[in-house]
PDB file of N, CA and C in Angstrom:
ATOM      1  N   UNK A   1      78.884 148.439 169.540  1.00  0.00           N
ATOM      2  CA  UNK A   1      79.388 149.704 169.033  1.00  0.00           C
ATOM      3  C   UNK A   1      80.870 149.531 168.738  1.00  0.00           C
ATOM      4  N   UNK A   2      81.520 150.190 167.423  1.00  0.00           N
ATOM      5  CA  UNK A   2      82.705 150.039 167.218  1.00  0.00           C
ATOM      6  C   UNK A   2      83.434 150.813 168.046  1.00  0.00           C
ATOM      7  N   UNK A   3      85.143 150.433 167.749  1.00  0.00           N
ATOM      8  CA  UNK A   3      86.191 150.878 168.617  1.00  0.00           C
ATOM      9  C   UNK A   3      86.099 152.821 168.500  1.00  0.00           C
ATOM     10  N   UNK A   4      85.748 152.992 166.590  1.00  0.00           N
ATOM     11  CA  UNK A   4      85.819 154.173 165.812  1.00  0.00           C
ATOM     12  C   UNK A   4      84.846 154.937 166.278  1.00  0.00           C
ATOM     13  N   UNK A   5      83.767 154.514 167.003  1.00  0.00           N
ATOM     14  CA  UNK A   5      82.698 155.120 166.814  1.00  0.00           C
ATOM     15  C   UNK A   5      82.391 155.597 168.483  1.00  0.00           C
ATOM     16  N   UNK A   6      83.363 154.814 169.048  1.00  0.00           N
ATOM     17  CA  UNK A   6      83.404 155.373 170.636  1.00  0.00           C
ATOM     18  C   UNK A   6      84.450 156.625 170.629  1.00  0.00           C
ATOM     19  N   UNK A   7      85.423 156.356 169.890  1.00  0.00           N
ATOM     20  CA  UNK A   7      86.503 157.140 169.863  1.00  0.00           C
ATOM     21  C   UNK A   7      85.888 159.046 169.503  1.00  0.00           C
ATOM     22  N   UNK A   8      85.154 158.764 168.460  1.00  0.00           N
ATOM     23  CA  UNK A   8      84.486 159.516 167.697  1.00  0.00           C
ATOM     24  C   UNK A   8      83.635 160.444 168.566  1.00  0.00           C
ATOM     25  N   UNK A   9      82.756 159.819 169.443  1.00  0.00           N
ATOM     26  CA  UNK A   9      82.064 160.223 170.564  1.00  0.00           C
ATOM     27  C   UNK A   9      82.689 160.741 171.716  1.00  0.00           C
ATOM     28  N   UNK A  10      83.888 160.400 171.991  1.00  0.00           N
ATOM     29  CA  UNK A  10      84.768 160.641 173.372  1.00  0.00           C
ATOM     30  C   UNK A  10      84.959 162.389 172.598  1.00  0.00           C
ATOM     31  N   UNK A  11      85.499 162.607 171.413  1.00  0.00           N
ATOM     32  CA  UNK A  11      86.255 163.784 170.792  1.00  0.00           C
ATOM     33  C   UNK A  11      85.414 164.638 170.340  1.00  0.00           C
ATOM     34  N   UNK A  12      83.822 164.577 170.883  1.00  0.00           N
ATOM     35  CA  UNK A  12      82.852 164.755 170.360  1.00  0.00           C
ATOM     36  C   UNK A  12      83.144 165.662 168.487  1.00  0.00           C
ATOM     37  N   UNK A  13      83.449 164.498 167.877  1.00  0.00           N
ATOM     38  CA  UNK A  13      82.848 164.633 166.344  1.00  0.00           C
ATOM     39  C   UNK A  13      81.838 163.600 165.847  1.00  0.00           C
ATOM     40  N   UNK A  14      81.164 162.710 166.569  1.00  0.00           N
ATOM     41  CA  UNK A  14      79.843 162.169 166.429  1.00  0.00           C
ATOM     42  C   UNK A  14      78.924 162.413 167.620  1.00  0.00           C
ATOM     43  N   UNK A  15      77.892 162.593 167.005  1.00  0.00           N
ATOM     44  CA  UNK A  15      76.780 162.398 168.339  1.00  0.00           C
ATOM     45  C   UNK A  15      76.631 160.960 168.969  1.00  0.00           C
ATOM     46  N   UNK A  16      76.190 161.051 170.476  1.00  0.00           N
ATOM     47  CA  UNK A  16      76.472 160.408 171.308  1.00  0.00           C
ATOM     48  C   UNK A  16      74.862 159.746 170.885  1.00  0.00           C
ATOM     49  N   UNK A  17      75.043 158.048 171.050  1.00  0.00           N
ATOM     50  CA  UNK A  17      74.158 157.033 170.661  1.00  0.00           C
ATOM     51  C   UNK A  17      72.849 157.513 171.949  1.00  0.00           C
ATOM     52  N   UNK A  18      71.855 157.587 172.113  1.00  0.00           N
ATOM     53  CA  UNK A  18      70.187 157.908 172.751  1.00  0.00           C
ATOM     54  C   UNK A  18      70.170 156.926 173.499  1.00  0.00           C
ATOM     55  N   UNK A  19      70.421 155.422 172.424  1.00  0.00           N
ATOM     56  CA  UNK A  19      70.617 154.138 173.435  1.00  0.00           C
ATOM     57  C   UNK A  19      71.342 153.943 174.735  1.00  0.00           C
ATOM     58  N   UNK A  20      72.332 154.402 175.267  1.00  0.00           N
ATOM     59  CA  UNK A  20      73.322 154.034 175.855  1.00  0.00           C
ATOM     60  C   UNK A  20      72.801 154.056 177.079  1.00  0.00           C
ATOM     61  N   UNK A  21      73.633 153.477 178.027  1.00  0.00           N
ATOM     62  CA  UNK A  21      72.852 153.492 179.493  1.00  0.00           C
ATOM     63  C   UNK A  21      73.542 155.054 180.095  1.00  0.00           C
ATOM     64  N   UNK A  22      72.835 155.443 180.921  1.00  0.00           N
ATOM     65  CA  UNK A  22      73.168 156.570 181.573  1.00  0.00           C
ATOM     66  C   UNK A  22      73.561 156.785 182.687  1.00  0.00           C
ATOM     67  N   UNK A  23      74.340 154.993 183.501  1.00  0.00           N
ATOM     68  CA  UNK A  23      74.273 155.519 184.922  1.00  0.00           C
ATOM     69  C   UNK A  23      75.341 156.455 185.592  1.00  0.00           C
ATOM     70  N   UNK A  24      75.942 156.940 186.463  1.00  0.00           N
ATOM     71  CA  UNK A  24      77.225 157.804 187.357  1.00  0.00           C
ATOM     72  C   UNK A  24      78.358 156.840 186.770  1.00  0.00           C
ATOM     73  N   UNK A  25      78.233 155.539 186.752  1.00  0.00           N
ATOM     74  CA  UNK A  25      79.350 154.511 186.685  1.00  0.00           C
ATOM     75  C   UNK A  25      79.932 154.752 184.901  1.00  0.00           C
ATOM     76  N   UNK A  26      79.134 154.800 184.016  1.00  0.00           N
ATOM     77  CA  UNK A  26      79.327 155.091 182.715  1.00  0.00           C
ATOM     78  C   UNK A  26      79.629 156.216 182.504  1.00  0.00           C
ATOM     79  N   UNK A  27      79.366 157.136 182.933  1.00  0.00           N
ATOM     80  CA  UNK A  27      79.540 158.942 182.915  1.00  0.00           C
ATOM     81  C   UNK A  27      80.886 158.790 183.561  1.00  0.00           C
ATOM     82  N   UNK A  28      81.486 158.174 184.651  1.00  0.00           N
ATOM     83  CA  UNK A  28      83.085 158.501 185.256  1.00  0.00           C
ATOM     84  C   UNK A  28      84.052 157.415 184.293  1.00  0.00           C
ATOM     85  N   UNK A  29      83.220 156.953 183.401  1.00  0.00           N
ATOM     86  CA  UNK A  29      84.466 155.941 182.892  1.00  0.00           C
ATOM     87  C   UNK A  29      84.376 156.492 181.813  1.00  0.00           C
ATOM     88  N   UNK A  30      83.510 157.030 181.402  1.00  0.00           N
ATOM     89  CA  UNK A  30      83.665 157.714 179.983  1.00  0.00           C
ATOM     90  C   UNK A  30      84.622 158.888 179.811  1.00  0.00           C
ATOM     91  N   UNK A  31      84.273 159.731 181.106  1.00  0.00           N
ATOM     92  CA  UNK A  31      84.546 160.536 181.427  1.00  0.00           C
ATOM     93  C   UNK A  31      86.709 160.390 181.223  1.00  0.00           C
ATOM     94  N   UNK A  32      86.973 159.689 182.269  1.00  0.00           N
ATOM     95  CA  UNK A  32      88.194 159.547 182.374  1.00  0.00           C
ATOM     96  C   UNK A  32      88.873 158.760 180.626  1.00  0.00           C
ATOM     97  N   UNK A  33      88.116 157.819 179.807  1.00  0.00           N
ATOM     98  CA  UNK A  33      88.622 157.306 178.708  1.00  0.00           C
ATOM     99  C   UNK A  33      88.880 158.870 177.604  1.00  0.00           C
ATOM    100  N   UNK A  34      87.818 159.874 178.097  1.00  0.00           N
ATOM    101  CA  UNK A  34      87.758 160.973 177.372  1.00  0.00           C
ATOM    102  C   UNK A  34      89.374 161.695 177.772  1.00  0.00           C
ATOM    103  N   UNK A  35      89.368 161.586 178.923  1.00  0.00           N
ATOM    104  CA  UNK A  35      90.788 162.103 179.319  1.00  0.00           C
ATOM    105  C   UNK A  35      92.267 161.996 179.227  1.00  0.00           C
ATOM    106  N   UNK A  36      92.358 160.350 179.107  1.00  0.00           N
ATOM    107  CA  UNK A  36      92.997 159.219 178.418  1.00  0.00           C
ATOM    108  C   UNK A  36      93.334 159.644 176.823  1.00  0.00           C
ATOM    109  N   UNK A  37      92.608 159.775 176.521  1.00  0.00           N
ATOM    110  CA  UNK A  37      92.700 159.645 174.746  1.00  0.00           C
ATOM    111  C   UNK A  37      93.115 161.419 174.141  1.00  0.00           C
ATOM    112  N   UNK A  38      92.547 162.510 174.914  1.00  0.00           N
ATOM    113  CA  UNK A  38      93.324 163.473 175.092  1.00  0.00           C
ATOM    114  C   UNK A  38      94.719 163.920 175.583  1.00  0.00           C
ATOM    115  N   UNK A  39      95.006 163.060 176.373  1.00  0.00           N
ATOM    116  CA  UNK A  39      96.673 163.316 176.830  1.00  0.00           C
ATOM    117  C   UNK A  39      97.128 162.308 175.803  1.00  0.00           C
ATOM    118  N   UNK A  40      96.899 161.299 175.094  1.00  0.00           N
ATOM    119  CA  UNK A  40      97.545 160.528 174.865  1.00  0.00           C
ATOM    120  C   UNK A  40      97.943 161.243 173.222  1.00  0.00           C
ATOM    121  N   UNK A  41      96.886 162.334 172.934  1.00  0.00           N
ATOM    122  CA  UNK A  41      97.387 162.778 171.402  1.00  0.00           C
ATOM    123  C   UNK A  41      97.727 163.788 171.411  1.00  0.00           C
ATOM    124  N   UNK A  42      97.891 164.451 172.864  1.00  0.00           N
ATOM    125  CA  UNK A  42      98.678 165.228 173.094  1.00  0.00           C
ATOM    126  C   UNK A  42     100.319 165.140 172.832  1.00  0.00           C
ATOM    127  N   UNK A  43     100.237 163.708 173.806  1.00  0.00           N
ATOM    128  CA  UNK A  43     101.997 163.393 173.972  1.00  0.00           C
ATOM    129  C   UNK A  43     102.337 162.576 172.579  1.00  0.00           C
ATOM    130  N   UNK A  44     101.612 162.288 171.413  1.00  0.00           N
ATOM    131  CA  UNK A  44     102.154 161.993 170.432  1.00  0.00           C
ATOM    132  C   UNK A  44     102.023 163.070 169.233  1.00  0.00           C
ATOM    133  N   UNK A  45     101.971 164.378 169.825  1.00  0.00           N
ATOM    134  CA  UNK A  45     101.875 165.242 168.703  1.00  0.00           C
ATOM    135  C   UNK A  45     103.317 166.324 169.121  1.00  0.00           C
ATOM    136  N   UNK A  46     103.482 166.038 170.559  1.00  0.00           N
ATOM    137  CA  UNK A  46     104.165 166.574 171.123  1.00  0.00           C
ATOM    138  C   UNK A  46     105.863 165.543 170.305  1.00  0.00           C
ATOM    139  N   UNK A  47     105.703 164.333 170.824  1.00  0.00           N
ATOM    140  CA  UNK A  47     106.666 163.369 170.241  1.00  0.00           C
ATOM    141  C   UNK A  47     106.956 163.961 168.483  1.00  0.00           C
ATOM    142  N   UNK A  48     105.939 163.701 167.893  1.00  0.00           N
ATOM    143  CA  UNK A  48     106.153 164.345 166.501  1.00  0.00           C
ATOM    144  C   UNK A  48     107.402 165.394 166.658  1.00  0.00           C
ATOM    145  N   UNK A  49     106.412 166.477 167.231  1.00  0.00           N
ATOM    146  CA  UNK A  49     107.193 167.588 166.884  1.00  0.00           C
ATOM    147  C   UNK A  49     108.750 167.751 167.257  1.00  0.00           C
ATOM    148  N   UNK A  50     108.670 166.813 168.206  1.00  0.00           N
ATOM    149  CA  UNK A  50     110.472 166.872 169.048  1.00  0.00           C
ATOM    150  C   UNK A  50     111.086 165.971 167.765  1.00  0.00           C
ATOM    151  N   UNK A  51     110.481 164.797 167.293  1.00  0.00           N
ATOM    152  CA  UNK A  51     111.447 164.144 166.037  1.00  0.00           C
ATOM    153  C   UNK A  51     111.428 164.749 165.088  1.00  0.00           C
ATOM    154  N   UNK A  52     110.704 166.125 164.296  1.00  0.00           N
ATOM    155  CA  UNK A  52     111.114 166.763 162.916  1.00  0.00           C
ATOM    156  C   UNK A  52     112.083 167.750 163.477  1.00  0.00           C
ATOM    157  N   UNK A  53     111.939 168.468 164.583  1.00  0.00           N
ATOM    158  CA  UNK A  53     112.797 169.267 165.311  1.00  0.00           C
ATOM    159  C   UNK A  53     114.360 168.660 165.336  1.00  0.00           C
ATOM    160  N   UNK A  54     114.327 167.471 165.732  1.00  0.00           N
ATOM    161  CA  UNK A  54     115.339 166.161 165.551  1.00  0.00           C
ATOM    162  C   UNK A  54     116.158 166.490 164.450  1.00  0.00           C
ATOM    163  N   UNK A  55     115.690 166.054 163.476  1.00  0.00           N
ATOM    164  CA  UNK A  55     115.419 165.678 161.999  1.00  0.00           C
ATOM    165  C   UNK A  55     115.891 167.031 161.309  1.00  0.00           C
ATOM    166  N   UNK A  56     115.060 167.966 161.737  1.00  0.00           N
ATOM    167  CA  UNK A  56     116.032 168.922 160.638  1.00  0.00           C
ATOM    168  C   UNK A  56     117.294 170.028 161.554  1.00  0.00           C
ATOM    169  N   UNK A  57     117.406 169.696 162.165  1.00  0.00           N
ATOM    170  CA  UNK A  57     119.301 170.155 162.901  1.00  0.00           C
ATOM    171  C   UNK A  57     119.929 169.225 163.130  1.00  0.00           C
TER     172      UNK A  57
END
């Protein structure tokens, strides 16, 4: 499975593959990469906004 296509699934804008294994161990790592990738475009949207803020004063 691609990098795009996990990413895609974490943000749920694709459906999640039928195949996949289902155990507790995959559900807490998914779980937390889901969490990961939410703060992380958080703090670069946040960054954005402090450099146009920057930028125009």
């Amino acid at each position: 499975m691609g990098i795009w296509r996990q990413v895609a699934e974490y943000l749920y804008l694709k459906k999640k593959d039928p195949d996949a294994p289902r155990g507790i161990n995959f559900r807490l790592m998914h779980g937390m990469n889901r969490i990961s990738i939410f703060i992380f475009l958080i703090v670069i949207i946040v960054l954005l906004v402090r450099l146009v803020r920057y930028l125009l004063h």
